[in-house]
Protein backbone atom coordinates (compact mmCIF):
# COMPACT_ATOMS: atom_id res chain seq x y z
CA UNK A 1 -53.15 -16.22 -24.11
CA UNK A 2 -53.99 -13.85 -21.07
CA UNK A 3 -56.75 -12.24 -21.46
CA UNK A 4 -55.23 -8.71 -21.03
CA UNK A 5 -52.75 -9.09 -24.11
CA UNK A 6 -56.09 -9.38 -26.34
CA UNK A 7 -56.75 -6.25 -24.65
CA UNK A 8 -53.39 -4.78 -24.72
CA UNK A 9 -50.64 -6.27 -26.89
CA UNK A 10 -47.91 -4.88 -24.81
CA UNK A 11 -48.66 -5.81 -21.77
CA UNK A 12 -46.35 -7.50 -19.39
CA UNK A 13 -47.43 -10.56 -18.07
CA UNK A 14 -46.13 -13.61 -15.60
CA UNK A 15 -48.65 -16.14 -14.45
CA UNK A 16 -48.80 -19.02 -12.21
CA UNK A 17 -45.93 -20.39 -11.48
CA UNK A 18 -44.09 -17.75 -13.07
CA UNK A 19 -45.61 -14.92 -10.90
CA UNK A 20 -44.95 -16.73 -8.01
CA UNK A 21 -41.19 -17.76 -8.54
CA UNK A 22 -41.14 -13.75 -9.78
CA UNK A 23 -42.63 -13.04 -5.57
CA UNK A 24 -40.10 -15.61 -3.74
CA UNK A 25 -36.60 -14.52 -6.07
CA UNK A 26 -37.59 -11.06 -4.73
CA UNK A 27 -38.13 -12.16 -1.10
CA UNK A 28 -35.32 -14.35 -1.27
CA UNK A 29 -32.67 -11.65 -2.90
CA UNK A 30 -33.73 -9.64 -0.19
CA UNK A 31 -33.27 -11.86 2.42
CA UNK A 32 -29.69 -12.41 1.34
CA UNK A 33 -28.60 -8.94 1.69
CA UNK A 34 -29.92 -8.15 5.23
CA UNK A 35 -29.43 -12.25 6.21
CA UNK A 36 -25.82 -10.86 7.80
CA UNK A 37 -26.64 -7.95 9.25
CA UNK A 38 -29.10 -9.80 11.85
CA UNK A 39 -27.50 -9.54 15.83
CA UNK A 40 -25.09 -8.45 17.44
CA UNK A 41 -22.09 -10.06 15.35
CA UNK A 42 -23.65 -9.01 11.87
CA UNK A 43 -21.49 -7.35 9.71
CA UNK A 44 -21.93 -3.53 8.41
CA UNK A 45 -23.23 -2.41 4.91
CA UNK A 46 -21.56 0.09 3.18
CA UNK A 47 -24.09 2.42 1.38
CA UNK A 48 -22.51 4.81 -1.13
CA UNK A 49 -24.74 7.59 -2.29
CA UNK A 50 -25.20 9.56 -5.64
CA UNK A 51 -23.10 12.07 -4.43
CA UNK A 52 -20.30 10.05 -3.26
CA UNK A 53 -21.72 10.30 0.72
CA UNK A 54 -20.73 7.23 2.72
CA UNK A 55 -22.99 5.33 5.22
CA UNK A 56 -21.85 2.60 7.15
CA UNK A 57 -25.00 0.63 8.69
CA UNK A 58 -26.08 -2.41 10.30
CA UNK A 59 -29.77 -0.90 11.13
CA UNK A 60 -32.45 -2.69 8.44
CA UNK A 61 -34.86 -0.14 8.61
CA UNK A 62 -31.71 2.11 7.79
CA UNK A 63 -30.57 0.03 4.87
CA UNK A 64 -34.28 -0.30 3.69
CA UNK A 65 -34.73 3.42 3.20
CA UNK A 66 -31.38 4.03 1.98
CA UNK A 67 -31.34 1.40 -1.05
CA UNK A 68 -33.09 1.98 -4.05
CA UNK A 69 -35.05 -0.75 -4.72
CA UNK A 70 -36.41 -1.61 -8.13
CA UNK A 71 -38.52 -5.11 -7.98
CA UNK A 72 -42.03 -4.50 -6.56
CA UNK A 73 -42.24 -7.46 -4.93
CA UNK A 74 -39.06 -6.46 -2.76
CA UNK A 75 -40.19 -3.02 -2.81
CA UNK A 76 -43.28 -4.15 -1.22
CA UNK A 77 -41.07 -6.35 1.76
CA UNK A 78 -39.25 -3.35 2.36
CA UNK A 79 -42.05 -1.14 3.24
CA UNK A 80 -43.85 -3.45 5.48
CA UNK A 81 -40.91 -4.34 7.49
CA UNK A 82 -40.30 -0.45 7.60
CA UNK A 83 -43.95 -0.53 8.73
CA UNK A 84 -43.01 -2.46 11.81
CA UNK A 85 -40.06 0.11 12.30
CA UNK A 86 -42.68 3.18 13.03
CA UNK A 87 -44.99 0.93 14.86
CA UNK A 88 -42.56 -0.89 17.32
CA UNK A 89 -39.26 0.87 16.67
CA UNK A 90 -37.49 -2.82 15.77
CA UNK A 91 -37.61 -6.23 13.99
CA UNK A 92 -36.96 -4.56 10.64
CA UNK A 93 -33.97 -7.29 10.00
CA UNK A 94 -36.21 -10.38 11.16
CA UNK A 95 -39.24 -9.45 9.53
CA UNK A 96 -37.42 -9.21 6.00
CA UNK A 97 -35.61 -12.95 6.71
CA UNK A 98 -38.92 -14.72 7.99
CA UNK A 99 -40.49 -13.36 5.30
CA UNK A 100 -38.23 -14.89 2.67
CA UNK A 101 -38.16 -17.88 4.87
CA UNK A 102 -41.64 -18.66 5.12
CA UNK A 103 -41.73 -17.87 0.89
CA UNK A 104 -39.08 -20.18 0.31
CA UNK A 105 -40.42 -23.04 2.71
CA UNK A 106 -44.38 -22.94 0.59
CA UNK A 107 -42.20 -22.98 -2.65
CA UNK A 108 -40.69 -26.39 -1.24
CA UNK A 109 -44.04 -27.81 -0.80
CA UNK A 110 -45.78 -25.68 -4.36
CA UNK A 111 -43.25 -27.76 -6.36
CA UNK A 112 -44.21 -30.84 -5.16
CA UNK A 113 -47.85 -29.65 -6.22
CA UNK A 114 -49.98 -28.34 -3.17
CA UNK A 115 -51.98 -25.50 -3.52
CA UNK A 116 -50.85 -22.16 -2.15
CA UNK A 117 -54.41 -21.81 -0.64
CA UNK A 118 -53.69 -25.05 1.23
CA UNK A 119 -50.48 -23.56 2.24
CA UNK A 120 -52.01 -20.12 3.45
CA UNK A 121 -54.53 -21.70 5.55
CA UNK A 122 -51.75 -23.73 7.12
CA UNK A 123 -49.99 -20.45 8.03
CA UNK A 124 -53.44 -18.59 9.53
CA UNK A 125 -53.28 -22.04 11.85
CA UNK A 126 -49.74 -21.38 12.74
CA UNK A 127 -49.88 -17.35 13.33
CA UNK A 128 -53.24 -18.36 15.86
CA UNK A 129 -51.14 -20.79 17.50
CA UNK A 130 -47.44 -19.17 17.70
CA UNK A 131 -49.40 -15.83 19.43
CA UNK A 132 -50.24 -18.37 21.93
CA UNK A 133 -47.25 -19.50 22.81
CA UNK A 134 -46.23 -16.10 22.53
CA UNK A 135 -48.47 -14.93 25.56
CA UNK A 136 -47.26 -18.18 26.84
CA UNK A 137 -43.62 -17.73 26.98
CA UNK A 138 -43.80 -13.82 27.75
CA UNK A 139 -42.60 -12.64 31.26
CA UNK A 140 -44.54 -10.27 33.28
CA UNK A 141 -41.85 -7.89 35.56
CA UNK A 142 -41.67 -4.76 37.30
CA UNK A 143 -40.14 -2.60 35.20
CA UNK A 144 -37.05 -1.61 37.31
CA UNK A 145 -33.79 -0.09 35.99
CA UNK A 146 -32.01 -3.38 36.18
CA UNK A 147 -34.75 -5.23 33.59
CA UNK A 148 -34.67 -2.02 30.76
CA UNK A 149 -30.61 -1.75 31.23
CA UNK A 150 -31.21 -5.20 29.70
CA UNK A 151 -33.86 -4.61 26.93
CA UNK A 152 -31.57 -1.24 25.58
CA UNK A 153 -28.57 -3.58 25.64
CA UNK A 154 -29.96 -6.45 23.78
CA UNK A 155 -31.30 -3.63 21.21
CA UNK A 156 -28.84 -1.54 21.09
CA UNK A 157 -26.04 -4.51 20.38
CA UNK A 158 -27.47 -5.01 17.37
CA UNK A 159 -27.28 -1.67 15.94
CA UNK A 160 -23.37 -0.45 17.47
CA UNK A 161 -20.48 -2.35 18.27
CA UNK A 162 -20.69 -3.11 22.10
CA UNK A 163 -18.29 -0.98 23.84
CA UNK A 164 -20.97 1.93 22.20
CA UNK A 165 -23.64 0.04 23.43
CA UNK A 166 -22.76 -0.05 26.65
CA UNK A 167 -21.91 3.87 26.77
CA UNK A 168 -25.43 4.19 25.30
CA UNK A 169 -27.39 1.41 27.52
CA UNK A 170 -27.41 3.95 29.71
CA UNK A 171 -27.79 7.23 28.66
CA UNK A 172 -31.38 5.45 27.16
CA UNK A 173 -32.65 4.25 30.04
CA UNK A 174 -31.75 7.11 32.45
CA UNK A 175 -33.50 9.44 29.88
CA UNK A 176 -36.60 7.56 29.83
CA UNK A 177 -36.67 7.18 33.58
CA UNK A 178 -36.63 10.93 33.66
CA UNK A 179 -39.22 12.14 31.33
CA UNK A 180 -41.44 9.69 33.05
CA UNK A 181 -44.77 11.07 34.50
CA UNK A 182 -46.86 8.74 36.64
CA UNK A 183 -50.32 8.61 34.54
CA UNK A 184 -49.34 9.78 31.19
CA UNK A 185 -47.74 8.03 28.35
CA UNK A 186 -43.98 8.41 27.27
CA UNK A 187 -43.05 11.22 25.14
CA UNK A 188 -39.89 10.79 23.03
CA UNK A 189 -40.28 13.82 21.98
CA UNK A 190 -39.02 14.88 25.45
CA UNK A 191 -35.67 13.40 24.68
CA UNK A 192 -33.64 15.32 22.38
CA UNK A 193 -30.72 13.69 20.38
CA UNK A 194 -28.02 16.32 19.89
CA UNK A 195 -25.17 15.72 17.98
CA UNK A 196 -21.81 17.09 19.00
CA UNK A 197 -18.80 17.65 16.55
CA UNK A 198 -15.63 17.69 18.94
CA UNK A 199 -15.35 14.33 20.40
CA UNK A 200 -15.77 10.48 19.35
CA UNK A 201 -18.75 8.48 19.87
CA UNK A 202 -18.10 7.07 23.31
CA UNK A 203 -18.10 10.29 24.81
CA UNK A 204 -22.06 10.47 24.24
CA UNK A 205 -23.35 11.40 27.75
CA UNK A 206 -26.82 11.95 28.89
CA UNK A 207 -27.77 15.76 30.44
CA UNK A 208 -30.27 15.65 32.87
CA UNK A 209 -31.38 19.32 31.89
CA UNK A 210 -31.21 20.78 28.51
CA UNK A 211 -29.42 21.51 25.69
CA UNK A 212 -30.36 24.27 23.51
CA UNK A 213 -27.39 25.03 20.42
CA UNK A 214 -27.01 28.59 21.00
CA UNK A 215 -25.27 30.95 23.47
CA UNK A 216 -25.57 34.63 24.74
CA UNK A 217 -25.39 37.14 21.73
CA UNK A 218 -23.44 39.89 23.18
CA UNK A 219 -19.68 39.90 24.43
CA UNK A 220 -20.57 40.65 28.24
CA UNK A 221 -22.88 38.47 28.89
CA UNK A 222 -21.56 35.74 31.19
CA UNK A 223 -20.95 32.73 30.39
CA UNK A 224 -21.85 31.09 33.70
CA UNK A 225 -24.82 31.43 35.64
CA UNK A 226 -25.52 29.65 38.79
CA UNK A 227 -28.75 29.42 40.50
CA UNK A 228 -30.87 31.25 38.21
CA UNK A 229 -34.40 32.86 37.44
CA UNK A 230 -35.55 31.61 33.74
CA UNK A 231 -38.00 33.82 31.63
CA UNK A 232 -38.97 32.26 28.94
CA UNK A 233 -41.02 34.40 26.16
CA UNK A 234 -42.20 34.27 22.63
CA UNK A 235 -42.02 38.31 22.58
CA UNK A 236 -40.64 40.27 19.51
CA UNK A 237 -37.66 42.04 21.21
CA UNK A 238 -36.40 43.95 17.87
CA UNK A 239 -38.08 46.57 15.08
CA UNK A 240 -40.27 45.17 12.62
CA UNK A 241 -42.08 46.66 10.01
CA UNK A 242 -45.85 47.16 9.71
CA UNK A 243 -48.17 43.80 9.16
CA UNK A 244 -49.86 45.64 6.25
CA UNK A 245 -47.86 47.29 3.52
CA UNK A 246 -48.13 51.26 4.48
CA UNK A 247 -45.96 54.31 4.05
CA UNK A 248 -45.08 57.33 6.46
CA UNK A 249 -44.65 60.83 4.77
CA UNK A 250 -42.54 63.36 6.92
CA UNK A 251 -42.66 66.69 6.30
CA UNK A 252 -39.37 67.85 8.03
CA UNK A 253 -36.28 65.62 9.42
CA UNK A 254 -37.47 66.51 13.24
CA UNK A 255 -40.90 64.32 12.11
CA UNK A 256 -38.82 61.70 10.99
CA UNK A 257 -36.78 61.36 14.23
CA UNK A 258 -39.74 61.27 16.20
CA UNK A 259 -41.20 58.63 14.49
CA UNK A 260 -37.88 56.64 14.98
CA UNK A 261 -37.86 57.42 18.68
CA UNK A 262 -41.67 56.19 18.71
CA UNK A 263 -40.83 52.56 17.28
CA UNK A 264 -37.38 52.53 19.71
CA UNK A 265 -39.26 53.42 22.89
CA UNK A 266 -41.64 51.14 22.20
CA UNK A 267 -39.19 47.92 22.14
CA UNK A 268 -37.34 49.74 25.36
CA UNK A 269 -40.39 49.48 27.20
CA UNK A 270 -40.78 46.00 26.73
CA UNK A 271 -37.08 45.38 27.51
CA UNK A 272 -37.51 47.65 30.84
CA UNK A 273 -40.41 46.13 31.96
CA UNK A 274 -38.09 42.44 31.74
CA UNK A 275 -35.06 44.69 33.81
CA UNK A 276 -37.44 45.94 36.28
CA UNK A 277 -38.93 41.82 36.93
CA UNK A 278 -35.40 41.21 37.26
CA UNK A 279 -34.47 44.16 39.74
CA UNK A 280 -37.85 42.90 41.96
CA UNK A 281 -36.77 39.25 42.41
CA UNK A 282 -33.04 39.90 42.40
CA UNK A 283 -32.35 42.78 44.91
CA UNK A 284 -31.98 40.69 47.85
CA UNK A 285 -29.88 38.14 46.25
CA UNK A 286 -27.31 37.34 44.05
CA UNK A 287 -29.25 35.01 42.02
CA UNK A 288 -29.05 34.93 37.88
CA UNK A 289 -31.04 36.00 35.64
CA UNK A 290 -32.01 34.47 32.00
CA UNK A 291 -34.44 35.68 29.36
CA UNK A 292 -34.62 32.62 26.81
CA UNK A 293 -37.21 33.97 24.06
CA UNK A 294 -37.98 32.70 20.36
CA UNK A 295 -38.20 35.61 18.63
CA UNK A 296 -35.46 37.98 18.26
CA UNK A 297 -33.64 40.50 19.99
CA UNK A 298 -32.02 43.50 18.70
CA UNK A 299 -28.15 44.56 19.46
CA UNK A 300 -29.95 47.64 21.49
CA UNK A 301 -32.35 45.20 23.85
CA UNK A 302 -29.18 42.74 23.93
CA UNK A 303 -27.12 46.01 24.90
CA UNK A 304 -29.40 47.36 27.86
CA UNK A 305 -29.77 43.61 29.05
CA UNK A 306 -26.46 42.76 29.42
CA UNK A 307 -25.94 46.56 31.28
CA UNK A 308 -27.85 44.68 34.01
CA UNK A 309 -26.69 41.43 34.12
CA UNK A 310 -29.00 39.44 32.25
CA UNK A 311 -28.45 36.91 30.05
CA UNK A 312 -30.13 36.65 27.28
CA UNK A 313 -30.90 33.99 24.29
CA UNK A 314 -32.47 34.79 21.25
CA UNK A 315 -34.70 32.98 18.56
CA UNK A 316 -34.60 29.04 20.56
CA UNK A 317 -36.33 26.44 19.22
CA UNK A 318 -40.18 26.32 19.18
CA UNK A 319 -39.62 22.65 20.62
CA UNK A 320 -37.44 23.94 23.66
CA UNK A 321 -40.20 26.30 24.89
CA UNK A 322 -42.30 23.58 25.90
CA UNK A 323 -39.61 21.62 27.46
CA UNK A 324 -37.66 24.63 29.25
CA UNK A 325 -41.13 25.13 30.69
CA UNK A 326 -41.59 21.32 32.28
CA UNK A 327 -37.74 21.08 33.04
CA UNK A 328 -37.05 24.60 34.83
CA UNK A 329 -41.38 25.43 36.31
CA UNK A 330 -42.89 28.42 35.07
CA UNK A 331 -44.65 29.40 31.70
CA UNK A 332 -43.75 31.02 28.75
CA UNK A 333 -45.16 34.39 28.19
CA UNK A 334 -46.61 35.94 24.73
CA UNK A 335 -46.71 39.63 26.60
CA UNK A 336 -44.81 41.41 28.33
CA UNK A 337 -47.99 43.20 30.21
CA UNK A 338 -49.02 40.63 33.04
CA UNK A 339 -45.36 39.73 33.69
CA UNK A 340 -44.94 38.49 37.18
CA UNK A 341 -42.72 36.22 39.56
CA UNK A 342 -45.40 33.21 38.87
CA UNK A 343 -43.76 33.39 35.06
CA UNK A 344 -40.23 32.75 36.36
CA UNK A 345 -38.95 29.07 36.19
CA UNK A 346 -35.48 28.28 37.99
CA UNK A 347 -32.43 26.88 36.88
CA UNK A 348 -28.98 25.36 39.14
CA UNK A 349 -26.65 26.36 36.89
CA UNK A 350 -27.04 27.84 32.80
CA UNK A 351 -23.37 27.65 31.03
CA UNK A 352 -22.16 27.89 27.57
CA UNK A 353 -20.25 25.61 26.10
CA UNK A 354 -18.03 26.35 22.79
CA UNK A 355 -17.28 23.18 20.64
CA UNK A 356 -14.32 22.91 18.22
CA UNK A 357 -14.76 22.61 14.26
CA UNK A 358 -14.33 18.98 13.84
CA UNK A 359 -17.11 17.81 11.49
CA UNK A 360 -18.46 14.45 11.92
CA UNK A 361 -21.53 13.19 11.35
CA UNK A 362 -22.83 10.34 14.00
CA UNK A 363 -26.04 9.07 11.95
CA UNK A 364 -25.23 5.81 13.32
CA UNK A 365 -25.23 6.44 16.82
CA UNK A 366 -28.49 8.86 16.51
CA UNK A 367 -30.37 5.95 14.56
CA UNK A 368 -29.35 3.19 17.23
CA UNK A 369 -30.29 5.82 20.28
CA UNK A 370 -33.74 6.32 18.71
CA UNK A 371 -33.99 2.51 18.44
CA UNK A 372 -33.14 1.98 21.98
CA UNK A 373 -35.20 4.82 23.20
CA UNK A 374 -38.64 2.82 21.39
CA UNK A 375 -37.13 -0.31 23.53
CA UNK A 376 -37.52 1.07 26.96
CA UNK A 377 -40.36 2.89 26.31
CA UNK A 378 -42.12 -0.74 24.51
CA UNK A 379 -41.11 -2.43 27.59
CA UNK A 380 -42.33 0.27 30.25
CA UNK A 381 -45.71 0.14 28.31
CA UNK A 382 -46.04 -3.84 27.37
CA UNK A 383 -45.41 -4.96 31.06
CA UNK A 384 -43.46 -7.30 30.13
CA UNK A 385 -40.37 -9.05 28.10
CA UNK A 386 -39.64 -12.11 25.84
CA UNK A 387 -36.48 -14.23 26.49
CA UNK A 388 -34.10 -13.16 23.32
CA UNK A 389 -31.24 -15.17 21.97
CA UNK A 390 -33.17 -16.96 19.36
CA UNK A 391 -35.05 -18.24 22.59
CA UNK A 392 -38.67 -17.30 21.85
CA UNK A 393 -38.23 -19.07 18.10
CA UNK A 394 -37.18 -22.34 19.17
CA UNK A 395 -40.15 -22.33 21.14
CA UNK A 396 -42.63 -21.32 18.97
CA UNK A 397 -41.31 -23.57 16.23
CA UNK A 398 -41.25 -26.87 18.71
CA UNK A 399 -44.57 -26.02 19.85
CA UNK A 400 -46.10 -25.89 16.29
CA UNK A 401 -44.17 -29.01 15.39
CA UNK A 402 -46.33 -30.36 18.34
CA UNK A 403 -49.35 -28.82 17.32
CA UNK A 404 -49.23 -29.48 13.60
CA UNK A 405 -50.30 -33.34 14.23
CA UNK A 406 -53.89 -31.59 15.70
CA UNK A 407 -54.35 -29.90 12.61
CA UNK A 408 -56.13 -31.97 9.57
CA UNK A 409 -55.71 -32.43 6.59
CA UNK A 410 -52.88 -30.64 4.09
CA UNK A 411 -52.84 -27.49 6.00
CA UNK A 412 -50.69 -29.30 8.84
CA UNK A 413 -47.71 -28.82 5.94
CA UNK A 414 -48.47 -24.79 6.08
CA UNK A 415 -47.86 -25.21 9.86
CA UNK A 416 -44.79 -27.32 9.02
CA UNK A 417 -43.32 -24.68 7.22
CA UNK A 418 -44.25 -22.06 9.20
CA UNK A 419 -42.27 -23.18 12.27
CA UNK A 420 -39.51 -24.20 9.83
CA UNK A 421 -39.29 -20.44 8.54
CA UNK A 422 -39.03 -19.50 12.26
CA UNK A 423 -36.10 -20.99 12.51
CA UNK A 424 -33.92 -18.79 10.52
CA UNK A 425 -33.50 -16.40 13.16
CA UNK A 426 -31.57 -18.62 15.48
CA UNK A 427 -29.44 -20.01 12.74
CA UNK A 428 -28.50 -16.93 11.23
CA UNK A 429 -27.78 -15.39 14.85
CA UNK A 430 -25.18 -18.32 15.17
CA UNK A 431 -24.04 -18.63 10.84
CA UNK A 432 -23.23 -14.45 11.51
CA UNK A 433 -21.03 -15.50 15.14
CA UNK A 434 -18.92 -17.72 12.95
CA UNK A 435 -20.72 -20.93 14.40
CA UNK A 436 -21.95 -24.31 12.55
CA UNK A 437 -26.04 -23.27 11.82
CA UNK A 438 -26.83 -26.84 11.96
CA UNK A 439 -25.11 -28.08 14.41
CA UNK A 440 -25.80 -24.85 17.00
CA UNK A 441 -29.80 -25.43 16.41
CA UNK A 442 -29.67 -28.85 16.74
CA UNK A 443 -27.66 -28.28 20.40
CA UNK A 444 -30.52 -25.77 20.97
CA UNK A 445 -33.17 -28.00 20.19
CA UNK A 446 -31.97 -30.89 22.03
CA UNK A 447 -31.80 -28.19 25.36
CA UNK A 448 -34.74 -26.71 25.41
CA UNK A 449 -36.85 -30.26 24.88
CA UNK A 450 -34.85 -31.97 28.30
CA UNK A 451 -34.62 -28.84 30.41
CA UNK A 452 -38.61 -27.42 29.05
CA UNK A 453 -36.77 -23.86 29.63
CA UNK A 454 -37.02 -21.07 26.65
CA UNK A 455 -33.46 -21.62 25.52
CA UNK A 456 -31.49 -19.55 23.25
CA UNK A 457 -27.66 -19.17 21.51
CA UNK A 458 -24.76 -18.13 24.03
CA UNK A 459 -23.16 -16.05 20.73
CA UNK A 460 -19.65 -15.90 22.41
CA UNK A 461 -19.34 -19.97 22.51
CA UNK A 462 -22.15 -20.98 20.40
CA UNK A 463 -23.65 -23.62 23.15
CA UNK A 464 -27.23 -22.98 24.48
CA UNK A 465 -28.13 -20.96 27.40
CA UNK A 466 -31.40 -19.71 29.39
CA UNK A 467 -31.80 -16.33 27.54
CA UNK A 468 -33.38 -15.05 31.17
CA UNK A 469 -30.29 -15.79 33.31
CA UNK A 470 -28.03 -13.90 30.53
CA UNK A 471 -30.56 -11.01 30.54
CA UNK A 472 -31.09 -10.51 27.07
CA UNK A 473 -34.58 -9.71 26.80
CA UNK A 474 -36.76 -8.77 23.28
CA UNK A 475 -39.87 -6.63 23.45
CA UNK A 476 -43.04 -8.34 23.43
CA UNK A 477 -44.56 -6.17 21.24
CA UNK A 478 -42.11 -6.16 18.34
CA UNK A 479 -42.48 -10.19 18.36
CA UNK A 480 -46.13 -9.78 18.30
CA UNK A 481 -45.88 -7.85 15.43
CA UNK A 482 -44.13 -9.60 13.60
CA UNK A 483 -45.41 -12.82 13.76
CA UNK A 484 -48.87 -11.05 12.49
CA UNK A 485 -47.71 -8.94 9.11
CA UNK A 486 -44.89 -11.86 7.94
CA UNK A 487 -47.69 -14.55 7.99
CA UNK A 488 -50.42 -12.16 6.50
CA UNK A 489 -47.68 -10.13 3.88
CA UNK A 490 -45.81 -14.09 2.92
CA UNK A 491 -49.47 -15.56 2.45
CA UNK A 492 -51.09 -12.80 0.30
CA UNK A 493 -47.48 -13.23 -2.03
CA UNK A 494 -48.24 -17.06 -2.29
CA UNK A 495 -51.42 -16.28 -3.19
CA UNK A 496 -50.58 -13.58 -6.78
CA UNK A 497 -51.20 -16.15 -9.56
CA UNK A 498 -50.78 -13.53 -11.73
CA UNK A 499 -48.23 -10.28 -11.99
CA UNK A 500 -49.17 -7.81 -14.90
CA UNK A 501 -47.06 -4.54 -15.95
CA UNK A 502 -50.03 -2.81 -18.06
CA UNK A 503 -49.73 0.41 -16.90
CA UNK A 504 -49.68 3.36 -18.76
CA UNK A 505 -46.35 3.61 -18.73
CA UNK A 506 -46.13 0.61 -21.38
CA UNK A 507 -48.71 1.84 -23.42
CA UNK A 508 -46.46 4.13 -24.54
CA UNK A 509 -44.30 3.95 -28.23
């Protein structure tokens, strides 16, 4: 009897082999439900939620979040592979079927009675060596437009059907390339994802400028502005009430309008001293004239503005200040007192745009964007790329079969299994195209051992081809990753000899 039911009478408990054919069911039911989902012929999930909302998805890290998983074991999966999703932006999908893989691969060799820990140290051998052939197989390139139109392609086929994909491929990369500063890392943030009700999803275009979701707030304001001066300020343009609680008494009505004509003049100063900026730099010219500010602006300011010709936005985003700052020059202002020409950024043309009412909602484009986005931007910052295809796991698996016979002892078996587990990526890439898994690998196999090139699945005719002359290229550091947490996550799972549900919870009744 385990020793925690003489504790604890109600305690849950699976041991040994139990606790470890609990681990690999979990990994393996898993497995099966994102097995068809993996490239760029998987199928789509339908996730229905409590309140009837539909999702259609072929994103893991989507699917992962969405789904309420009850085991632990699969629980635990889920979140690592949505681990690799924050840290690389991909490989949810392979990282949940290697995983299983490598799981159900020990549990071939566990029933014939070797230890797990023989097993485990088998896989350490492996990770060392498949990171070597890793940095081995990885190409170093200038990052030119050509080489990332690839990388968002290859990612982005995955995640939309691939006339999308090619709308998107890009939109990505031409965003990227333009919030790029020489000398500082890539900020995503830089890139906004705004989604449009009026139109279908492959009239997503890129604007090289910015979109803020607001207009003018008065009637004649124009809607057009070409060649423009831009203010931006975070300046309260309205009446607000004392910061401390306080009361006025008024002994007559005349005290009372004076007070009122106190708290107008003093937003009408503010507002004037904006009109008379706008008077300095404009009275030569014809040039526009827009006050973007995040606080608000009363119908009075918005009045006197407009009297003028200025255009003026009220409460934008506290995201857009910093941005309407790098993308038009200038610097937003907090007072009005030291406003001066320096302050003024300029704009080519500011127009509003009215969209019609038709409602929606494009999670599945904004997902794969973000996905693509954390593509180009892995590539820019790796230096270089990884042939895809299934390319880079057919290597790595015939290199380990290779380097297995080096290795003594039992533990050579761990490495066996390891680059067998490997191996489900190609297969299912060509089982989800409608292609013979056996008979595609073994076509692969045979390829890439005459030729010695890194050799992957042509998914349109199932034959092999050089995943570098078809220019589908994986990031280098989403491989990396994952061929670190699936070894370390599948070995400590081998490892559990004993699962116990002795929580409070079942101390209960």
């Amino acid at each position: 009897m385990s020793a925690i039911k003489a504790i604890n009478s109600k305690a849950e408990v699976a041991r040994a082999q139990a606790a470890l054919a609990v681990n690999i069911c979990a990994a393996r039911g898993l497995q099966d439900v994102l097995r068809t989902n993996l490239g760029p012929k998987g199928t789509m999930k339908m996730l229905v939620s409590g309140a009837g909302d539909i999702k259609l998805t072929k994103d893991g890290n989507v699917l992962l979040h969405e789904m309420q998983i009850q085991h632990p074991t699969a629980s635990l999966i889920a979140k690592v592979a949505t681990a690799q999703d924050d840290i690389t932006g991909d490989g949810t999908t392979s990282n949940v079927l290697i995983i299983g893989e490598l799981l159900k691969q020990a549990d071939l060799y566990i029933s014939e009675g070797l230890h797990p820990r023989i097993i485990a140290e088998g896989f350490e051998a492996a990770k060392k060596k498949a990171l070597e052939v890793l940095e081995e197989v990885k190409i170093k390139k200038e990052m030119k437009r050509e080489i990332l139109l690839d990388v968002a392609r290859t990612s982005l086929q995955t995640k939309v059907h691939a006339k999308l994909a090619d709308v998107l491929t890009e939109a990505v990369v031409d965003s990227i390339l333009a919030i790029r500063r020489p000398g500082y890392p890539i900020d995503l943030f830089m890139v906004e994802i705004v989604e449009m009700k009026h139109k279908s999803e492959t009239d997503t275009k890129l604007i090289r400028g910015l979109v803020l979701d607001h207009g003018a707030r008065h009637p004649c304001m124009k809607k057009r502005v070409e060649d423009a001066f831009i203010l931006t300020c975070n300046v309260s343009l309205e009446y607000e009430k004392t910061e401390v609680s306080s009361g006025f008494f008024y002994k007559t009505a005349e005290e009372k309008e004076n007070l009122v004509k106190a708290e107008r003049k003093f937003i009408e100063d503010r507002v004037q001293k904006i009109i008379d900026l706008k008077d300095k730099v404009c009275a030569l010219s014809n040039k526009g004239f827009v006050v973007i500010n995040q606080k608000g602006i009363d119908p009075f300011s918005l009045d006197a503005l407009a009297k003028h010709g200025i255009v003026a936005l009220r409460r934008a985003k506290r995201r857009n200040m910093e941005r309407l700052s790098l993308a038009c020059g200038g610097m937003a202002v907090n007072s009005l007192e030291d406003l001066s020409v320096d302050c003024l950024g300029h704009a080519g043309l500011v127009h509003e745009y009215t969209l019609g009412p038709n409602n929606h909602t494009l999670t599945q484009v904004k997902d794969a964007v973000r996905d693509g986005l954390r593509a180009v931007k892995n590539a820019i910052e790796d230096g270089c790329v990884v042939p895809g295809a299934g390319a880079v796991e057919v290597a790595i698996a015939e290199a380990l079969v290779t380097y297995k016979h080096s290795v003594k002892g039992r533990a050579r078996l761990g490495v066996q299994a390891f680059a067998d587990a490997l191996l489900i990526i190609p297969k299912v890439l060509a089982q989800n195209s409608g292609y013979d898994l056996q008979e595609t690998l073994v076509k692969v196999q045979a390829e890439h051992s005459e030729s010695k090139q890194i050799v992957g699945i042509d998914l349109n005719t199932g034959e092999p081809m050089v995943a570098a002359d078809a220019g589908i290229w994986d990031n280098y550091c989403v491989k990396k990753q994952l061929l670190h947490s699936c070894a370390v996550i599948a070995t400590n799972l081998l490892l559990v000899d004993e699962i116990m549900r002795a929580g409070l919870s079942s101390l209960k009744g």
